[in-house]
C-alpha atoms as a PDB file:
ATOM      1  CA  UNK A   1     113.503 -65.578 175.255  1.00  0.00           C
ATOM      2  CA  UNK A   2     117.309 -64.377 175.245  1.00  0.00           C
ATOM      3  CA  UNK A   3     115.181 -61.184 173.094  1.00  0.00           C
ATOM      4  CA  UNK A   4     113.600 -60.320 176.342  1.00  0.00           C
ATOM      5  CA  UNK A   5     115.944 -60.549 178.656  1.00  0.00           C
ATOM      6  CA  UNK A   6     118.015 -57.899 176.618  1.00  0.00           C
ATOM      7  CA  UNK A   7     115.709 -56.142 176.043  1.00  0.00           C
ATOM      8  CA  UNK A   8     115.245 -56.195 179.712  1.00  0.00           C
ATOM      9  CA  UNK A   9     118.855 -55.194 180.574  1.00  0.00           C
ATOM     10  CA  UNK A  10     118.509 -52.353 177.797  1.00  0.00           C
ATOM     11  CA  UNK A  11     115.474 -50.784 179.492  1.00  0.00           C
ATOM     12  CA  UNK A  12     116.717 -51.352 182.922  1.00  0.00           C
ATOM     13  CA  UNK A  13     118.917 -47.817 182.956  1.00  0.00           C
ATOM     14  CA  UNK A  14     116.169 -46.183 181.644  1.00  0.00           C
ATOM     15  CA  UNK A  15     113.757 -47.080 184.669  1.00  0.00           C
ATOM     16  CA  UNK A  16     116.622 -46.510 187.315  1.00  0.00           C
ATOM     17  CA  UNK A  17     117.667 -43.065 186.213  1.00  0.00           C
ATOM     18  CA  UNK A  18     116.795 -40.200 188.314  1.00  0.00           C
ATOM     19  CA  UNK A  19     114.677 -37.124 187.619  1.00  0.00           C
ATOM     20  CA  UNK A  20     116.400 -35.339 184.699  1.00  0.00           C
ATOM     21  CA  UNK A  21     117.115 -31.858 184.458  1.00  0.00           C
ATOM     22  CA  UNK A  22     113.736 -30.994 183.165  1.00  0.00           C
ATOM     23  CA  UNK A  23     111.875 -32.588 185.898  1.00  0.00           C
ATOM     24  CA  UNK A  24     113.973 -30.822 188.732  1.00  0.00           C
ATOM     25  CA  UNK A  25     113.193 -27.568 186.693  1.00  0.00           C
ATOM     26  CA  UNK A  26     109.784 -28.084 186.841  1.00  0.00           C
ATOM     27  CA  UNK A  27     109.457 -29.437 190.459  1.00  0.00           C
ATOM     28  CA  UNK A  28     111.556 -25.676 191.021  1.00  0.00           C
ATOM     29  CA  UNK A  29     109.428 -23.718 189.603  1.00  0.00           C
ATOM     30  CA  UNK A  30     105.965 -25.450 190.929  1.00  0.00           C
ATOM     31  CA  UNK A  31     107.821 -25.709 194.644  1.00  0.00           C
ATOM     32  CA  UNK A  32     108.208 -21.541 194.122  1.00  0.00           C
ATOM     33  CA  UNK A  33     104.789 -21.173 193.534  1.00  0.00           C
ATOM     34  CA  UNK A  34     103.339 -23.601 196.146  1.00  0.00           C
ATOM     35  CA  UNK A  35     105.795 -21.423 198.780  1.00  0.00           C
ATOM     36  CA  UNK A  36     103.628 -18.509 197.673  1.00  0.00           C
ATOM     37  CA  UNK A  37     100.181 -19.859 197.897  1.00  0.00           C
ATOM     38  CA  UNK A  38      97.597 -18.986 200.579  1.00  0.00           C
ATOM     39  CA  UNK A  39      96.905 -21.693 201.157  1.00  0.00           C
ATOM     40  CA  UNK A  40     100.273 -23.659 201.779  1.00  0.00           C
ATOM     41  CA  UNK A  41      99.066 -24.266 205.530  1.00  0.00           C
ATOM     42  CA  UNK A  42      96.574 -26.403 203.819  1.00  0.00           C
ATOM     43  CA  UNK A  43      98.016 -28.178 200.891  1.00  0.00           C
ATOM     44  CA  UNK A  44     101.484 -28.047 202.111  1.00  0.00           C
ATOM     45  CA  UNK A  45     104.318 -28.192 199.217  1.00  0.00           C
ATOM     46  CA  UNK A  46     104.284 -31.425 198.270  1.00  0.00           C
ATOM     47  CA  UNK A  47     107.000 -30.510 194.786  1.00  0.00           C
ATOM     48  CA  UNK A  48     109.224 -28.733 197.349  1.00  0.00           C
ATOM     49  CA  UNK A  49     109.192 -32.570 199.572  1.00  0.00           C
ATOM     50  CA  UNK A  50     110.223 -34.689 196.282  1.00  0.00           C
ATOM     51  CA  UNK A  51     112.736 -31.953 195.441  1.00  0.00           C
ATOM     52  CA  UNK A  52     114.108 -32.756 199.308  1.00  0.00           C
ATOM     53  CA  UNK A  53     114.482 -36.486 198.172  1.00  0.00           C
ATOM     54  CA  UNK A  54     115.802 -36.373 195.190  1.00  0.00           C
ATOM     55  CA  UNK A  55     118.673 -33.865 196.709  1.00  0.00           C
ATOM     56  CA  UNK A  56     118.853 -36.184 199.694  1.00  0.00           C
ATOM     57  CA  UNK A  57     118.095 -32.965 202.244  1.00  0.00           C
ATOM     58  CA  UNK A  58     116.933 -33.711 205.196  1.00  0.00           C
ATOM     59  CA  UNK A  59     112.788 -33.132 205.596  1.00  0.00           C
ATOM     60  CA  UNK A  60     112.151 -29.930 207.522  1.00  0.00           C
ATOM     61  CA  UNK A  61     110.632 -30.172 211.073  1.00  0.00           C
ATOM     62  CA  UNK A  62     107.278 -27.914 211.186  1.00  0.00           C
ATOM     63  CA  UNK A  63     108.083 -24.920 213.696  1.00  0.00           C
ATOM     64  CA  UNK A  64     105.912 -25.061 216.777  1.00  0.00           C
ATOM     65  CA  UNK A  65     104.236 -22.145 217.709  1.00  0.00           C
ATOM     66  CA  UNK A  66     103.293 -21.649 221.683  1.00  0.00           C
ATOM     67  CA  UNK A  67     100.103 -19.038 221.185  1.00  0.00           C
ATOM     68  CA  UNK A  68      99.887 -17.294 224.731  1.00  0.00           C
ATOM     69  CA  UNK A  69      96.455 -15.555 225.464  1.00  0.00           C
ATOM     70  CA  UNK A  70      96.959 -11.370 226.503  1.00  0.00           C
ATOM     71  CA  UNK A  71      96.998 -10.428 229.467  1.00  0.00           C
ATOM     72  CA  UNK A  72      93.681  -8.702 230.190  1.00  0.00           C
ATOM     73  CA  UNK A  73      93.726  -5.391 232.149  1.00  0.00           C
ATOM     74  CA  UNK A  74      90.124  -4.796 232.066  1.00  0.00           C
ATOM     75  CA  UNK A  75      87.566  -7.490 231.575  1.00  0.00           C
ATOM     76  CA  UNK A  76      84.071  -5.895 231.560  1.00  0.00           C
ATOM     77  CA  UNK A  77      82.437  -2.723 231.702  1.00  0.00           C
ATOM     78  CA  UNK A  78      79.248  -3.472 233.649  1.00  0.00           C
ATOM     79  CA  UNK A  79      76.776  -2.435 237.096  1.00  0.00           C
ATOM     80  CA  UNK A  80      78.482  -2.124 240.209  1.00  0.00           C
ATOM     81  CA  UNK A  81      75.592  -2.207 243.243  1.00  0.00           C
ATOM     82  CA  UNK A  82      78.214  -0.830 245.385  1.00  0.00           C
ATOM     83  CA  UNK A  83      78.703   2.973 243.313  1.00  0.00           C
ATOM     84  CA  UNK A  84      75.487   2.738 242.272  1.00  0.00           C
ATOM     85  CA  UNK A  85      76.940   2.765 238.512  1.00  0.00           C
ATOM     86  CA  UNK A  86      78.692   1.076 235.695  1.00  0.00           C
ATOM     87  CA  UNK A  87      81.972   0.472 236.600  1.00  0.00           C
ATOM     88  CA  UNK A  88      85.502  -0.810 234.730  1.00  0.00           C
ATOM     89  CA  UNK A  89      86.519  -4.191 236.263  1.00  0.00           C
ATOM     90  CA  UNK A  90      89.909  -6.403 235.954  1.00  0.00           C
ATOM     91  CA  UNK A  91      90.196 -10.052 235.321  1.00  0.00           C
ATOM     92  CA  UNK A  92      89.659 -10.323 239.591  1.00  0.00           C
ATOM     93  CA  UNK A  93      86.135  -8.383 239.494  1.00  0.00           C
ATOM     94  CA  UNK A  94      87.874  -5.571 241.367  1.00  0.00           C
ATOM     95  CA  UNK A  95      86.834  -1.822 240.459  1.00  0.00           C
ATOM     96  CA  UNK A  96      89.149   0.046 238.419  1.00  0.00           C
ATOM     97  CA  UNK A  97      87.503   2.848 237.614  1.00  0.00           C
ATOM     98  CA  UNK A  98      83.900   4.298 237.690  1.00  0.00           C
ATOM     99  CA  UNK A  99      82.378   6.586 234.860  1.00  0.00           C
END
């Protein structure tokens, strides 16, 4: 029994330690790539996030983007009963211009 429990105590280091130097190399150079990917919208960069905890950094907050839609200055090219042709309209419906 007193076998096992030093045994125990030996191994006990060995199971704490953090990532050694080869790990964080790796995690480097796979976080690099997954930066580079297409498709990092997707799968994220999930060696770049344990790299963040084993350095302790703080986890980045996704930047929000506000997507506005263009203004329209003309919004349809069609028949206009009134000129008797096809006219250029705005967003409103009113005439801008007549072919």
């Amino acid at each position: 029994m007193s076998r096992f429990i030093w045994l125990l105590f030996a191994a006990l280091p060995a199971l704490a330690a953090a990532a050694d130097n080869y790990e964080i190399e790796r995690l480097e150079r796979k976080c690099a790539l997954e930066r580079e990917s297409l498709l990092r919208e997707r799968n994220g960069t999930p060696a770049c996030e344990q790299l963040d905890r084993i350095y302790g950094r703080p986890p980045h907050a996704a930047p929000t983007v506000v997507i506005r839609p263009a203004e329209e200055k003309y919004s349809g090219y069609y028949w206009n009963g009134a000129y008797g042709k096809n006219c250029t309209h705005d967003s409103k419906g009113d005439v801008i211009g007549c072919d």
